[in-house]
N, C-alpha and C. Protein backbone atom coordinates (compact mmCIF):
# COMPACT_ATOMS: atom_id res chain seq x y z
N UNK A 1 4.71 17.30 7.22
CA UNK A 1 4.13 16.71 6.03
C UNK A 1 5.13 16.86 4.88
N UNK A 2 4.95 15.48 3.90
CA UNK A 2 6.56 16.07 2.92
C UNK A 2 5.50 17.19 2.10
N UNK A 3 6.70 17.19 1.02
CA UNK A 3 6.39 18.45 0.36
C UNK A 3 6.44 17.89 -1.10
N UNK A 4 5.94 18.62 -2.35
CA UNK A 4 5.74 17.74 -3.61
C UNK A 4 7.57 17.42 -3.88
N UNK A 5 8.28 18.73 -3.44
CA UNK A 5 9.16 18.83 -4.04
C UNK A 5 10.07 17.50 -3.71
N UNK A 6 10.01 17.57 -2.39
CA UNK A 6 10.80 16.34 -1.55
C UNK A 6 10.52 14.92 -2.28
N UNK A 7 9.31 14.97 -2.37
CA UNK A 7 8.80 13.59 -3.42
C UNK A 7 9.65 13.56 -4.87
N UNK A 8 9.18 14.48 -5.53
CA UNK A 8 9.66 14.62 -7.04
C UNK A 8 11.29 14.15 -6.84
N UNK A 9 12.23 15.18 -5.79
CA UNK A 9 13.86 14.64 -5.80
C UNK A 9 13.81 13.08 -5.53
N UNK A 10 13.19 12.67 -4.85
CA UNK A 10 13.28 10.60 -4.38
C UNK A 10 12.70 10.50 -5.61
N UNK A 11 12.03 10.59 -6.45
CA UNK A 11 11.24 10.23 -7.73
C UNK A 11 12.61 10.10 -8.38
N UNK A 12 13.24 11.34 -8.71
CA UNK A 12 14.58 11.55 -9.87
C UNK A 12 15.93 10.96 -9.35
N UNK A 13 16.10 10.84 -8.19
CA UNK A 13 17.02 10.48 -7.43
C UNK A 13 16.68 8.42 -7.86
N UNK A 14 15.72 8.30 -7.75
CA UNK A 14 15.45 6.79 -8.24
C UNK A 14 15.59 6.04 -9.63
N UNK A 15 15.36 7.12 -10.45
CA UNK A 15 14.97 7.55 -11.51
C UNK A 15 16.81 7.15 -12.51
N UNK A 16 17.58 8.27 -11.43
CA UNK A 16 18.98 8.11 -12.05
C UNK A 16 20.07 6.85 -11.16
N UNK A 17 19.10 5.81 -10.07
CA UNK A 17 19.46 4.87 -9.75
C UNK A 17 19.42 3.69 -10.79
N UNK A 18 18.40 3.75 -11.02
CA UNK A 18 17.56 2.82 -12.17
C UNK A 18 18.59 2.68 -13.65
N UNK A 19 19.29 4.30 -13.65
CA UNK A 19 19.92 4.13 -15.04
C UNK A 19 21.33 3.29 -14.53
N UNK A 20 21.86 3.27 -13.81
CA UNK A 20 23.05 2.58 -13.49
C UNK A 20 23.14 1.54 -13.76
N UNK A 21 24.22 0.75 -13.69
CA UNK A 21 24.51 -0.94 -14.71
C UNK A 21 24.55 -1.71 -13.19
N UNK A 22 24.64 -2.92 -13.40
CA UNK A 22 24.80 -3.79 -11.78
C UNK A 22 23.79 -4.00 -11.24
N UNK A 23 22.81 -3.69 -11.10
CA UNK A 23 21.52 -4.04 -10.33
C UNK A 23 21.18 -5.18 -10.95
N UNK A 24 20.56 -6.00 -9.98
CA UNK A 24 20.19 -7.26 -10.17
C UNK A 24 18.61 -7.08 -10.19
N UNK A 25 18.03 -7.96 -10.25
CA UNK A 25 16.38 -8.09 -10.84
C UNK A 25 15.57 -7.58 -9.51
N UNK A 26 15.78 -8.57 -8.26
CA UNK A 26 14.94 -7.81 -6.83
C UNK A 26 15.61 -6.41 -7.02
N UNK A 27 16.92 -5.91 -6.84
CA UNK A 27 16.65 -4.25 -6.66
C UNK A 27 16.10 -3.65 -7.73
N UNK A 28 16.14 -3.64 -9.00
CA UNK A 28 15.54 -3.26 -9.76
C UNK A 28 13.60 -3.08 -9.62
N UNK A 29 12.69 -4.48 -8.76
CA UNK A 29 12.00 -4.33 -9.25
C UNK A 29 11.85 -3.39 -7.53
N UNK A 30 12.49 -3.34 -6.44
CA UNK A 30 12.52 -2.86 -5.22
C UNK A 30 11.92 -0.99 -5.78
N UNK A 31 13.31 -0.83 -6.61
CA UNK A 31 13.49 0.48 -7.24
C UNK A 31 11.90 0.90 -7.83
N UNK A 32 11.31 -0.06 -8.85
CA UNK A 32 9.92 0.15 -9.51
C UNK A 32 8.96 0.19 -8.40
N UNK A 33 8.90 -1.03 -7.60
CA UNK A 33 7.58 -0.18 -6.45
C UNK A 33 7.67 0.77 -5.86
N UNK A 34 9.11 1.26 -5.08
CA UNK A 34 9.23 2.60 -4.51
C UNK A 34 8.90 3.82 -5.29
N UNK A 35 9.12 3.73 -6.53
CA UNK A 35 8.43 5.00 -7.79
C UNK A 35 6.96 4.69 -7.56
N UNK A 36 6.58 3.73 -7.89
CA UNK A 36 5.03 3.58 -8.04
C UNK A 36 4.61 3.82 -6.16
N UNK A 37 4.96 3.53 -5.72
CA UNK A 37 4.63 4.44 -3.73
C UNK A 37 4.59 5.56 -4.13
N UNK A 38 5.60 6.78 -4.40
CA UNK A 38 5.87 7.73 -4.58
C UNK A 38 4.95 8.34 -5.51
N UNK A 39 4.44 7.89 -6.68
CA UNK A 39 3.69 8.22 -7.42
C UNK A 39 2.38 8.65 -7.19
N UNK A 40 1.78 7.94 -6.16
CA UNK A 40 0.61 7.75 -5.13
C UNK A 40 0.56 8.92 -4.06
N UNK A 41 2.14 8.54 -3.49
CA UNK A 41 1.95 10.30 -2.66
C UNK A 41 2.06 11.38 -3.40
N UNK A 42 2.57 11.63 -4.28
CA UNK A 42 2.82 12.67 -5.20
C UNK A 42 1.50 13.06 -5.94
N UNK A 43 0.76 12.23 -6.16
CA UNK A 43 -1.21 12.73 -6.38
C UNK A 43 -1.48 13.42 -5.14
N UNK A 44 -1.42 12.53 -3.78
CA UNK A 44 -2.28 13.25 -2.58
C UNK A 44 -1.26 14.38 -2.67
N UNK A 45 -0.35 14.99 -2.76
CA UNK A 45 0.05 16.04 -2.03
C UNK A 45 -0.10 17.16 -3.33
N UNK A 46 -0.34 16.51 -4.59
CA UNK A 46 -0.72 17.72 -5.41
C UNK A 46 -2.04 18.39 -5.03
N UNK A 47 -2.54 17.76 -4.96
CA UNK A 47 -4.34 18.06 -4.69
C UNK A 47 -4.25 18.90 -3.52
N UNK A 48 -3.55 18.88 -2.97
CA UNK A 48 -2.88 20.09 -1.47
C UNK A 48 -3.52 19.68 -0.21
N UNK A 49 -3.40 18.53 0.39
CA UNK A 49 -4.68 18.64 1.40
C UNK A 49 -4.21 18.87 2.57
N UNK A 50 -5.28 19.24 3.52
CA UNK A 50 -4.85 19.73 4.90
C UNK A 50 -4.64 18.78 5.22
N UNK A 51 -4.01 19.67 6.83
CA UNK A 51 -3.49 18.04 7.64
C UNK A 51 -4.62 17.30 8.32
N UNK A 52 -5.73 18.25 8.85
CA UNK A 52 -7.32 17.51 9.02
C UNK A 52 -7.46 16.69 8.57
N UNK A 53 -7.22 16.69 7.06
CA UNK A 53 -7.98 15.60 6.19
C UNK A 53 -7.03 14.55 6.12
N UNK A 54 -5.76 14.39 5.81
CA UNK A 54 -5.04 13.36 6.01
C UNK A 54 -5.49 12.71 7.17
N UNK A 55 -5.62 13.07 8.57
CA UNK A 55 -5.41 12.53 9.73
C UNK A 55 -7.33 12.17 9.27
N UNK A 56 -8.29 12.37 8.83
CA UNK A 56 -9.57 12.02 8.83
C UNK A 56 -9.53 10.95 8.01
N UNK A 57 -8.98 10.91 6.76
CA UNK A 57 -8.67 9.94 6.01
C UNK A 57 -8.25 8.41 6.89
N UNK A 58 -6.57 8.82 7.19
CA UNK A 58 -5.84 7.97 7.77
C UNK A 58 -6.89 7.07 8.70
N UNK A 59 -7.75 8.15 9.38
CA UNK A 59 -8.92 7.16 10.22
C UNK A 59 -10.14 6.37 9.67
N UNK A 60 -10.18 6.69 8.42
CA UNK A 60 -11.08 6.15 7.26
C UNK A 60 -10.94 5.00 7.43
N UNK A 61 -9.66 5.11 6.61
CA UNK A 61 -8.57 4.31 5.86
C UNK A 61 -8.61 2.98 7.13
N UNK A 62 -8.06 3.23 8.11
CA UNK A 62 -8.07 2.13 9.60
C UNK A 62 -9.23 1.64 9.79
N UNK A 63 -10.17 2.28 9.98
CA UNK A 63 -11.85 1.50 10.00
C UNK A 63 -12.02 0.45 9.38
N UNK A 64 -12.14 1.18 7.91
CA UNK A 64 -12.11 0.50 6.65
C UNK A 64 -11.06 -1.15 6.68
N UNK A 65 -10.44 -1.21 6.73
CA UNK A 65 -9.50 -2.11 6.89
C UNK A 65 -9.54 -3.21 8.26
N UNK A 66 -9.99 -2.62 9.10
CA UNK A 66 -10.21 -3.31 10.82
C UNK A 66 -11.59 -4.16 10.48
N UNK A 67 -12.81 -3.28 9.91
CA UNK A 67 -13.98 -3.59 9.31
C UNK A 67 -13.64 -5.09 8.09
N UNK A 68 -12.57 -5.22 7.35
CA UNK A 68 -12.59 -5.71 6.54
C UNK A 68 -12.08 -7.45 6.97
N UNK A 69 -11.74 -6.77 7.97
CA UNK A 69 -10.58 -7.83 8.80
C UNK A 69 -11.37 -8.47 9.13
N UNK A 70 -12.50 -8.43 10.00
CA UNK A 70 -13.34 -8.68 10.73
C UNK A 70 -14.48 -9.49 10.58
N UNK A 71 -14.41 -9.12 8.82
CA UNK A 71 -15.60 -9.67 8.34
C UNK A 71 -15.77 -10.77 7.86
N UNK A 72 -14.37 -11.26 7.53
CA UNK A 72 -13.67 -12.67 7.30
C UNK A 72 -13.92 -13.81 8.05
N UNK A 73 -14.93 -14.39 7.70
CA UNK A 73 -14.92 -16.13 8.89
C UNK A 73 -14.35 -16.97 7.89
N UNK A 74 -13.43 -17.14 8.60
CA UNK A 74 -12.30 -18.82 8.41
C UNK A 74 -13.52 -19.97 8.25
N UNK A 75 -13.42 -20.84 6.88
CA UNK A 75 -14.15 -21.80 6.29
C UNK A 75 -13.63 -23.05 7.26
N UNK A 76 -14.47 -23.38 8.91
CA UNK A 76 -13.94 -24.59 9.63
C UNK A 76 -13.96 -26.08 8.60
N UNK A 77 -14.49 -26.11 8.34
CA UNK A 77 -14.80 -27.38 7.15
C UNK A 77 -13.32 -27.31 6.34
N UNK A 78 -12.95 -26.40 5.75
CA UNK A 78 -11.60 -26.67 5.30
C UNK A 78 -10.69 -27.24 6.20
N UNK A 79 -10.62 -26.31 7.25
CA UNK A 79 -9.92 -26.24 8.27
C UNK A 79 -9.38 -27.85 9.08
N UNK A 80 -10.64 -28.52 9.52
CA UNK A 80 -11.09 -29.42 9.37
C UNK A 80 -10.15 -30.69 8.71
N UNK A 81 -10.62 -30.00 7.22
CA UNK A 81 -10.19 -31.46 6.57
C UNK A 81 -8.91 -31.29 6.15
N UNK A 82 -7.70 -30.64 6.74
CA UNK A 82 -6.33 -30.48 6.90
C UNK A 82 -6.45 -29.54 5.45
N UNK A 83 -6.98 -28.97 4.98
CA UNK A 83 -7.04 -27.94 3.82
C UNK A 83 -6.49 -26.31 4.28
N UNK A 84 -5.86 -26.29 4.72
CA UNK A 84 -5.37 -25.17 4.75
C UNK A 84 -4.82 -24.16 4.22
N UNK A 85 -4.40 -24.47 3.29
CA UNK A 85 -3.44 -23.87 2.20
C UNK A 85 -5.06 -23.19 0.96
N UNK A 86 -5.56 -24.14 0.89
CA UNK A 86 -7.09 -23.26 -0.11
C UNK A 86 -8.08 -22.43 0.65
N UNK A 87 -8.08 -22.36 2.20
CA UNK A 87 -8.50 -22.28 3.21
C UNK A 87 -7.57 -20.80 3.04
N UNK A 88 -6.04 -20.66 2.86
CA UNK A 88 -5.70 -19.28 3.03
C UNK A 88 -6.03 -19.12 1.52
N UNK A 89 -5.82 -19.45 0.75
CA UNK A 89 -6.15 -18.78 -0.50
C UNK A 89 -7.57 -18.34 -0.81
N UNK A 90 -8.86 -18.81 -0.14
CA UNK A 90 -10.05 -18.26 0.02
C UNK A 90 -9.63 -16.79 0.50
N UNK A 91 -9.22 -16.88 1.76
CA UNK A 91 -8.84 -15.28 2.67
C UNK A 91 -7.89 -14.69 1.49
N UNK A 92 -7.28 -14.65 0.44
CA UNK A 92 -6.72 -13.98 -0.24
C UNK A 92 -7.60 -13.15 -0.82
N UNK A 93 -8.09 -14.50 -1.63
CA UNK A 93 -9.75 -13.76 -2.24
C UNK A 93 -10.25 -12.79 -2.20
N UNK A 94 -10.88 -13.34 -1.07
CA UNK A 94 -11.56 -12.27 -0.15
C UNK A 94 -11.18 -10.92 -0.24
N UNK A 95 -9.63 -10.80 0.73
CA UNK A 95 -9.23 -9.60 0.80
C UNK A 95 -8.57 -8.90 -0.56
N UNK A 96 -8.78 -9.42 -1.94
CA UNK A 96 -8.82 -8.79 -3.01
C UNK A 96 -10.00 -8.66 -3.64
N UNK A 97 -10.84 -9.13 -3.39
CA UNK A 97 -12.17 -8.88 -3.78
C UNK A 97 -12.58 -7.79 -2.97
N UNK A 98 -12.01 -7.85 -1.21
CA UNK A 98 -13.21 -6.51 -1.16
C UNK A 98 -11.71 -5.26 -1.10
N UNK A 99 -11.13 -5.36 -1.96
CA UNK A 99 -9.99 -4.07 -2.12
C UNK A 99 -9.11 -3.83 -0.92
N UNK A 100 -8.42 -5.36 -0.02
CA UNK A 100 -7.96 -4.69 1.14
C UNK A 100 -6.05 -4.19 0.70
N UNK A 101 -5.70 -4.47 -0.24
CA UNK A 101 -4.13 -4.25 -0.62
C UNK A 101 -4.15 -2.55 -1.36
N UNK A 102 -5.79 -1.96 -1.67
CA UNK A 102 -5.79 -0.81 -2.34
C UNK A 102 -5.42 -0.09 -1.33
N UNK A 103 -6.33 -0.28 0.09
CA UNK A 103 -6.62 0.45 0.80
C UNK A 103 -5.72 0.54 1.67
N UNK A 104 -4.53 -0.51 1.65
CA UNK A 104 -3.40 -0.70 2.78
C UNK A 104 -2.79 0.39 2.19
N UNK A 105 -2.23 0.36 0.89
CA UNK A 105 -1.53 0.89 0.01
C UNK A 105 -1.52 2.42 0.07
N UNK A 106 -2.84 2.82 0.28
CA UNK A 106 -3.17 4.33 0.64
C UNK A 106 -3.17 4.97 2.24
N UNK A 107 -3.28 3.96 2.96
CA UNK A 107 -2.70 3.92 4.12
C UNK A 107 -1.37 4.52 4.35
N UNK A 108 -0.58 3.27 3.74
CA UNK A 108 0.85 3.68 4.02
C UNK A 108 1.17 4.76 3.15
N UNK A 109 0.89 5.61 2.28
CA UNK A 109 1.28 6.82 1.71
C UNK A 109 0.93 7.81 2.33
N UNK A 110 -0.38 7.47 3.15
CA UNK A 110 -0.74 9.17 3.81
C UNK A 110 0.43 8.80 5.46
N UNK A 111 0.53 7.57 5.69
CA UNK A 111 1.41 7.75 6.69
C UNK A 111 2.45 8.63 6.67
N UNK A 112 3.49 8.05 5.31
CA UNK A 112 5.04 8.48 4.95
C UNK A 112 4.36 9.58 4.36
N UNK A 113 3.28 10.47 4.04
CA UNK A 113 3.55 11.88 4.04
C UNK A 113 2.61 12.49 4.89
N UNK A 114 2.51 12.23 6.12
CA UNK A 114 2.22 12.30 7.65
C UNK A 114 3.42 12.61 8.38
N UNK A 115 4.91 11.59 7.95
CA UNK A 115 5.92 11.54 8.97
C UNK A 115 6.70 12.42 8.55
């Protein structure tokens, strides 16, 4: 499991990437989500939790998300009338309405401080 400390150095280590000249706009904003990831694990691992609970979570977390997947019926009527493109943007919806990018998001943090 990482450790806060291990987090905090990739935090500062990013931190004094960010100050450097030359970066172009994608690494720059690459640089800002990897802080804001980090930021996320750096809550769960303050709070100290066992490894039980990560791994109970992590199985939450998968339900939750498989459940969400699942619950989604594709609008045939769009489908249908060659509408596809509003047809995926409904399923966007959806999966921001019922919180599925929160829950991925917390996913992949208890993973990378799992590995």
């Amino acid at each position: 499991m990482k450790s806060a400390i291990e987090i905090k150095n990739e935090m500062t280590s990013l931190q004094s990437e960010l100050c450097t000249k030359g970066l172009n706009k994608t690494e720059i904003s690459k640089i800002k989500k990897r802080f804001e990831f980090l930021k996320i694990c750096k809550a769960y691992v303050e709070t100290e939790p066992t490894h039980d609970f990560l791994h109970r979570e992590k199985e939450r977390l998968q339900n939750k998300i498989k459940l969400i997947n699942a619950g989604y019926k594709p609008d045939k009527r769009l489908i249908d009338m060659g509408f596809k493109k509003e047809e995926q943007r409904d399923h966007l919806d959806y999966n921001k309405i019922m919180g599925l990018p929160k829950f991925k998001e917390q996913l992949r943090s208890i993973n990378f401080m799992l590995s």
